[in-house]
Protein backbone atom coordinates (compact mmCIF):
# COMPACT_ATOMS: atom_id res chain seq x y z
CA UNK A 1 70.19 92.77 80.32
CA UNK A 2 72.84 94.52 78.27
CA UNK A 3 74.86 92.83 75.48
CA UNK A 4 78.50 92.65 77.03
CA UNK A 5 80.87 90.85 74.72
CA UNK A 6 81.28 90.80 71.25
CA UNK A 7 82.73 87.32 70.03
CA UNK A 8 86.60 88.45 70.20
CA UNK A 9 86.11 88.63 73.84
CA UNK A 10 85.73 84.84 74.00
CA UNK A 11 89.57 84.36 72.84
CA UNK A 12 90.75 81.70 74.83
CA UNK A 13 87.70 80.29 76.38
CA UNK A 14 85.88 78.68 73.00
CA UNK A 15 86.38 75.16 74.25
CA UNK A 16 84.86 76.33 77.19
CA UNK A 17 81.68 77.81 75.23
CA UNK A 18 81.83 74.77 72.59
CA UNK A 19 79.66 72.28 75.23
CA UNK A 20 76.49 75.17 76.14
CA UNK A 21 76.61 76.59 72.28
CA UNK A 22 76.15 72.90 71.32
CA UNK A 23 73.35 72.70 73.70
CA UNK A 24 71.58 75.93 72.49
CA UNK A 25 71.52 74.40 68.87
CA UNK A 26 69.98 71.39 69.75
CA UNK A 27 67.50 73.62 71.63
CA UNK A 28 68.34 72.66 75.16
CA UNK A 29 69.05 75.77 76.96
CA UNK A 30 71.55 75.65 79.90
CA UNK A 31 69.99 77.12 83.07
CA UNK A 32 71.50 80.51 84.00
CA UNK A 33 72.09 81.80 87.75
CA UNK A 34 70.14 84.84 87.80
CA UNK A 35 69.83 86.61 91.27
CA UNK A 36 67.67 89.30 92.11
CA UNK A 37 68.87 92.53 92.30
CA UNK A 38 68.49 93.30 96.03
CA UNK A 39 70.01 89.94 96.77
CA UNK A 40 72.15 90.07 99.58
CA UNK A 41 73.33 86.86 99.98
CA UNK A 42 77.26 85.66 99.65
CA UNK A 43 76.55 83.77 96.33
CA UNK A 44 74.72 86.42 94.71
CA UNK A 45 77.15 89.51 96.06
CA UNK A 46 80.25 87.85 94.05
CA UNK A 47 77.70 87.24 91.24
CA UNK A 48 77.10 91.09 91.01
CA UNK A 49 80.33 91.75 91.76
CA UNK A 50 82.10 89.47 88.98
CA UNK A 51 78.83 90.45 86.26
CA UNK A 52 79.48 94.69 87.24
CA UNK A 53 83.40 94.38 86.28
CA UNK A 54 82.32 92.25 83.29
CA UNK A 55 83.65 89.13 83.67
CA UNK A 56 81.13 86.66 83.22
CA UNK A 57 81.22 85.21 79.92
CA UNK A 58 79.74 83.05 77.65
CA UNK A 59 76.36 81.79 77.03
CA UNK A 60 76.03 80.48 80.68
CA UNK A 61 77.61 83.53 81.93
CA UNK A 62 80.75 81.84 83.69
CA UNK A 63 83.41 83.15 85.39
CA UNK A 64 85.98 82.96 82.53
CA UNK A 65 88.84 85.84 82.86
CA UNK A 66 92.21 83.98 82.80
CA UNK A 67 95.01 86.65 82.26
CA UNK A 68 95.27 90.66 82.22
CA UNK A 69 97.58 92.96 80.66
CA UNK A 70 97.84 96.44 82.31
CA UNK A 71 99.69 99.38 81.96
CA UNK A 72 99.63 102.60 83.86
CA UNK A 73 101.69 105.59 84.62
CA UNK A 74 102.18 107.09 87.93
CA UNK A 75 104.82 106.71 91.33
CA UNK A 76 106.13 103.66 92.95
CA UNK A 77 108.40 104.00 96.04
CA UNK A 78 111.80 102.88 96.07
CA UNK A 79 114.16 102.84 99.25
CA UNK A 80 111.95 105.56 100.32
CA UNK A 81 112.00 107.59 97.59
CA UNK A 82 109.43 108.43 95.07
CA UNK A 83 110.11 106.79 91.26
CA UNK A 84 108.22 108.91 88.28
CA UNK A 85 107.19 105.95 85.87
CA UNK A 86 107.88 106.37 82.25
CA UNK A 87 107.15 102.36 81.61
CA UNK A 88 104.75 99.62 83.78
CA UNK A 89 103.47 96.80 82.53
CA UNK A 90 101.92 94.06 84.94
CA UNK A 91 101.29 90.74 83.13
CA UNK A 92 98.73 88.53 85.41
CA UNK A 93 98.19 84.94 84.59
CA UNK A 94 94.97 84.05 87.62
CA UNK A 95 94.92 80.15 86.69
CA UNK A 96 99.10 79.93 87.22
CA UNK A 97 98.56 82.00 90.54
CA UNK A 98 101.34 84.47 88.99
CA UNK A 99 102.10 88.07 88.05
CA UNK A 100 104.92 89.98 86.66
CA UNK A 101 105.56 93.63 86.37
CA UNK A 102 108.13 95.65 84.28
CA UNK A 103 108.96 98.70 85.13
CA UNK A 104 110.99 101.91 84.18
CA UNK A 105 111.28 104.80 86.86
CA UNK A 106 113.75 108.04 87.72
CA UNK A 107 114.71 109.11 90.95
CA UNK A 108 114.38 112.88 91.97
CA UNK A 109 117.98 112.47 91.23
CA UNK A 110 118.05 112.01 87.65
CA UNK A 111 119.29 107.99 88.47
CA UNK A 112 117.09 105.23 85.95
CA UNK A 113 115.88 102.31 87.72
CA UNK A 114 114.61 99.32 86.11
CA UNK A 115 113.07 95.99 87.44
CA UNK A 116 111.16 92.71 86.59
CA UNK A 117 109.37 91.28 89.26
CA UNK A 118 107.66 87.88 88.94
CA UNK A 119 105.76 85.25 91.02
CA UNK A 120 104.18 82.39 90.66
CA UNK A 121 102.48 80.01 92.26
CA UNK A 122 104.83 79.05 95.38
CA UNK A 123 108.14 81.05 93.84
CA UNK A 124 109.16 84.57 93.24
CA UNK A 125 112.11 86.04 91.68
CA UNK A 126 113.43 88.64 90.06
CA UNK A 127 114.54 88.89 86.52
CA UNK A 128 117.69 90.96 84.99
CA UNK A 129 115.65 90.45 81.37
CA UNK A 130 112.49 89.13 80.22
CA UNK A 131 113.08 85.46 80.38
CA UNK A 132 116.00 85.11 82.48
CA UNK A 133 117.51 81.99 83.26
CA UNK A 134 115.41 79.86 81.48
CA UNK A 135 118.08 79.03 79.24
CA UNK A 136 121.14 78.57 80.88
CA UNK A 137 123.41 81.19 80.86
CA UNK A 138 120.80 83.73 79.68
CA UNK A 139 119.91 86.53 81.96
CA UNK A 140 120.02 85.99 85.91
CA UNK A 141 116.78 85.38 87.82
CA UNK A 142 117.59 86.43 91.66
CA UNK A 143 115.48 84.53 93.85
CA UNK A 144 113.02 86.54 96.28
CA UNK A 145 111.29 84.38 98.53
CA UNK A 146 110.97 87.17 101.06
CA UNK A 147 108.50 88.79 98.89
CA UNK A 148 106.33 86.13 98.02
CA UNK A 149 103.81 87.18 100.16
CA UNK A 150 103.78 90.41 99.33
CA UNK A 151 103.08 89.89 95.76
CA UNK A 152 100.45 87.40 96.02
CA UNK A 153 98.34 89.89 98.09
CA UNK A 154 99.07 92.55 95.31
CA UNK A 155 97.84 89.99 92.59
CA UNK A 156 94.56 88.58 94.97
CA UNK A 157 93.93 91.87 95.87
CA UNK A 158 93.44 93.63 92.36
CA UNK A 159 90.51 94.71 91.09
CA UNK A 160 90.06 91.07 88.94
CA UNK A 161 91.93 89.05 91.44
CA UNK A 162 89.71 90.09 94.48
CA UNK A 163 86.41 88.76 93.11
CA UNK A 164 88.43 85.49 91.93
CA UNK A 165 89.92 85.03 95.18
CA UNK A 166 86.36 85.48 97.35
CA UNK A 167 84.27 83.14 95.49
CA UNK A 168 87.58 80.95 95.83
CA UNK A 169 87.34 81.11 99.64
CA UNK A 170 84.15 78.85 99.73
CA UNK A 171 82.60 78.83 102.87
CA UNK A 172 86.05 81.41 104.42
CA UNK A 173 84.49 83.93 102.92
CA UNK A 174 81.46 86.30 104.10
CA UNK A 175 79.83 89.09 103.50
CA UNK A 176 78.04 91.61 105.50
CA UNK A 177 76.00 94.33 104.05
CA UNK A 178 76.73 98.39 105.19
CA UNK A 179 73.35 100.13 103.75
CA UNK A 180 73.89 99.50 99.62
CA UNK A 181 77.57 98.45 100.20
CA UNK A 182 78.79 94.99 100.67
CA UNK A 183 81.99 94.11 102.71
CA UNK A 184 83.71 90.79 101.30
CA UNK A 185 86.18 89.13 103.72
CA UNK A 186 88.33 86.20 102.36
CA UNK A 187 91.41 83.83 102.59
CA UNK A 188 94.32 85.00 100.31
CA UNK A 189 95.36 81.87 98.34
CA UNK A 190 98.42 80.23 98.97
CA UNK A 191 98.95 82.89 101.85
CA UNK A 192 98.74 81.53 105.11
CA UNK A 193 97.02 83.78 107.85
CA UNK A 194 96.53 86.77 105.14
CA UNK A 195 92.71 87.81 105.22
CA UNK A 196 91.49 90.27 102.95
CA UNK A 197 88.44 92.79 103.37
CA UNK A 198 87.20 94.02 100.65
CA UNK A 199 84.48 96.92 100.45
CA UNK A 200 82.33 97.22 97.63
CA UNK A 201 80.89 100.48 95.79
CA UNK A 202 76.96 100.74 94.95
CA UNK A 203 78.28 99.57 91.87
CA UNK A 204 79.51 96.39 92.98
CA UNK A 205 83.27 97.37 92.24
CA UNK A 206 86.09 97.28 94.60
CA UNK A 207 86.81 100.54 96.41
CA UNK A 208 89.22 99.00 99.74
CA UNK A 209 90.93 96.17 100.07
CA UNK A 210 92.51 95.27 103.39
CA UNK A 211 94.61 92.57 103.59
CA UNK A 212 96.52 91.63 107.42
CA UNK A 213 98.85 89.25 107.77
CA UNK A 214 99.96 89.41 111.11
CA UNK A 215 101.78 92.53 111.82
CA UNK A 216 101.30 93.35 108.36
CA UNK A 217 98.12 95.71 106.61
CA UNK A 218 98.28 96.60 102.74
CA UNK A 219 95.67 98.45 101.66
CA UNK A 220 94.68 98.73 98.51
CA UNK A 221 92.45 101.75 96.99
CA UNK A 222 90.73 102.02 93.65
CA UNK A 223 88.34 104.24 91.80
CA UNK A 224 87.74 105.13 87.94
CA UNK A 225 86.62 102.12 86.64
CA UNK A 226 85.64 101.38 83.11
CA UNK A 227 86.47 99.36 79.83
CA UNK A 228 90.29 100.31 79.69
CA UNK A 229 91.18 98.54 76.33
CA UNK A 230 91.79 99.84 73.17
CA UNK A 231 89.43 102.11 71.86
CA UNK A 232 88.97 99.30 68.82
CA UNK A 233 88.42 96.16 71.31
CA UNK A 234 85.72 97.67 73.75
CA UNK A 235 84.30 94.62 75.82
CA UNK A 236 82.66 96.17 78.78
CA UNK A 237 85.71 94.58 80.83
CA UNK A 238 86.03 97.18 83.35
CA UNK A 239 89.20 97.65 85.50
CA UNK A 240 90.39 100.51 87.92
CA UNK A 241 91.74 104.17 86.17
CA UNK A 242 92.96 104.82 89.86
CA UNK A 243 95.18 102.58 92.20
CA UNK A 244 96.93 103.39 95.30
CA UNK A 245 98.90 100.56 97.39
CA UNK A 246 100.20 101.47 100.92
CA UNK A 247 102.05 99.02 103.58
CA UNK A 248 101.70 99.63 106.94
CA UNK A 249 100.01 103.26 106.08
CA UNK A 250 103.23 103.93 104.16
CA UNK A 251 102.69 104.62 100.03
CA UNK A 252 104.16 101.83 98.18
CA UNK A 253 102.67 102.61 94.39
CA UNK A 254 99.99 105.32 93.38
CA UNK A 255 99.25 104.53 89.41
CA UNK A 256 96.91 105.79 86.91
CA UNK A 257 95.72 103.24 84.11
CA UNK A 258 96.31 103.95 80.70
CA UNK A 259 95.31 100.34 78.53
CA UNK A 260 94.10 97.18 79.42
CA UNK A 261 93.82 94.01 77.60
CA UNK A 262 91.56 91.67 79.09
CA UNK A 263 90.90 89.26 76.15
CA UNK A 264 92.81 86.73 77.83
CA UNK A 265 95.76 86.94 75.61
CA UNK A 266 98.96 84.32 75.95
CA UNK A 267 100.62 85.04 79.49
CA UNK A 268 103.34 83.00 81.07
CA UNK A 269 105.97 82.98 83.76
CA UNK A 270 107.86 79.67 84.01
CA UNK A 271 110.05 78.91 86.89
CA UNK A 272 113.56 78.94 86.68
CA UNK A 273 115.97 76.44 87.73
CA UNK A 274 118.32 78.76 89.71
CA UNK A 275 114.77 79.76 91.31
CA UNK A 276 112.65 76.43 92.12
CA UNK A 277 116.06 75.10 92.86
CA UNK A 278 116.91 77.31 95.42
């Protein structure tokens, strides 16, 4: 089995690794999960699935990945019309349940648009600056329950939030097996009635992702993977070069990656008042 971390990967997680490292020295060795490689079963699939995007760590080989940092270039879709990216920057946080993404975009027009949108765990908003309104008088936050939905798919239906979200599901989630390729279908937290399907490359990397709620199908497409980070902190974390979103067939962002940082650095979104309050 390959090496797949060097120690900088474990930033964040080294109380997690203190209790099996103490272990090892004392020359008790924790037992590892280790299923075979033509295992088909649901436990083993999102064992592949998490080990293949790399993001089982430490010496018991735990699912440890707490934030992301992503950036891309690409087209998101605005009233309709298509937005050329010159900035995007999603920050996910998986333990707070939230996400926000920056963006810069023109119009075919020539007309800037800028936006912060945030969520998490049961609120979503949108933010005039990085920030806003957690000091009062500082920068608006706008309220946007009507999207909370929306952007909890888009964050449990990444390529690192899907995995996270199926071995969530417990016994809601299943798996069925289409010659080499494994088809994942799970709960979306804190989403009632959205299910996801997600379909699974030889490689045990998320290709589809279909997520209904109700009237409601996103799809979500990926390809490309590999270790995204800088070319100085290669970890064998591996995360989509290609991702396409569409609502109700309709293209809502098509984005091409262009860094990662999946170290777990520092990522927060805390709730303002004129939000929670709302």
């Amino acid at each position: 089995m390959k090496t797949k971390f060097a120690f900088a990967a474990a930033v964040g997680v080294l109380s997690v690794l203190a209790a099996p490292m103490a272990l090892a020295q004392r020359g008790v060795v924790p037992g590892q999960y280790r299923p075979a490689a033509d295992a088909k079963d649901l436990r083993a699939t999102i064992f592949h699935w998490q080990w293949y995007m790399g993001m089982l760590r430490g010496a018991q080989e735990m699912e440890l990945v707490s934030t992301l940092e992503h950036q891309a270039t690409g087209t998101i879709m605005l009233g309709g019309q298509p937005c050329a990216l010159s900035a995007y920057r999603v920050s996910n946080n998986y333990l707070k349940s939230g996400s926000r993404i920056q963006y810069t975009c023109k119009l075919a027009n020539g007309q800037e648009r800028k936006a912060i949108e945030v969520v998490s765990g049961a609120y979503a908003w949108d933010e005039d600056m990085m920030g806003a309104g957690l000091v009062e008088g500082v920068g608006k936050a706008t309220p946007r329950k009507d999207l909370l939905n929306e952007r909890l798919i888009r964050l449990w239906s990444g390529p690192q939030g899907a995995p996270k979200a199926a071995a969530m599901g417990g016994d809601k989630t299943t798996v069925t097996w289409n010659g080499n390729k494994p088809t994942l279908t799970y709960p979306i937290p804190g989403v009632p009635g959205a299910i996801a399907k997600a379909t699974l490359n030889d490689q045990f990397q998320a290709e589809r992702i279909e997520v209904r709620q109700g009237g409601v199908v996103t799809e979500f497409t990926y390809g490309g993977y590999k270790d995204w980070n800088n070319e100085l902190n290669l970890i064998d974390a591996f995360y989509a070069g290609k991702l396409t979103e569409k609502k109700n067939g309709k293209v809502v962002c098509d984005l091409n990656t262009t860094v990662t940082e999946t170290g777990n650095v520092y990522v927060v979104m805390p709730v303002p008042r004129s939000v929670s309050g709302a």
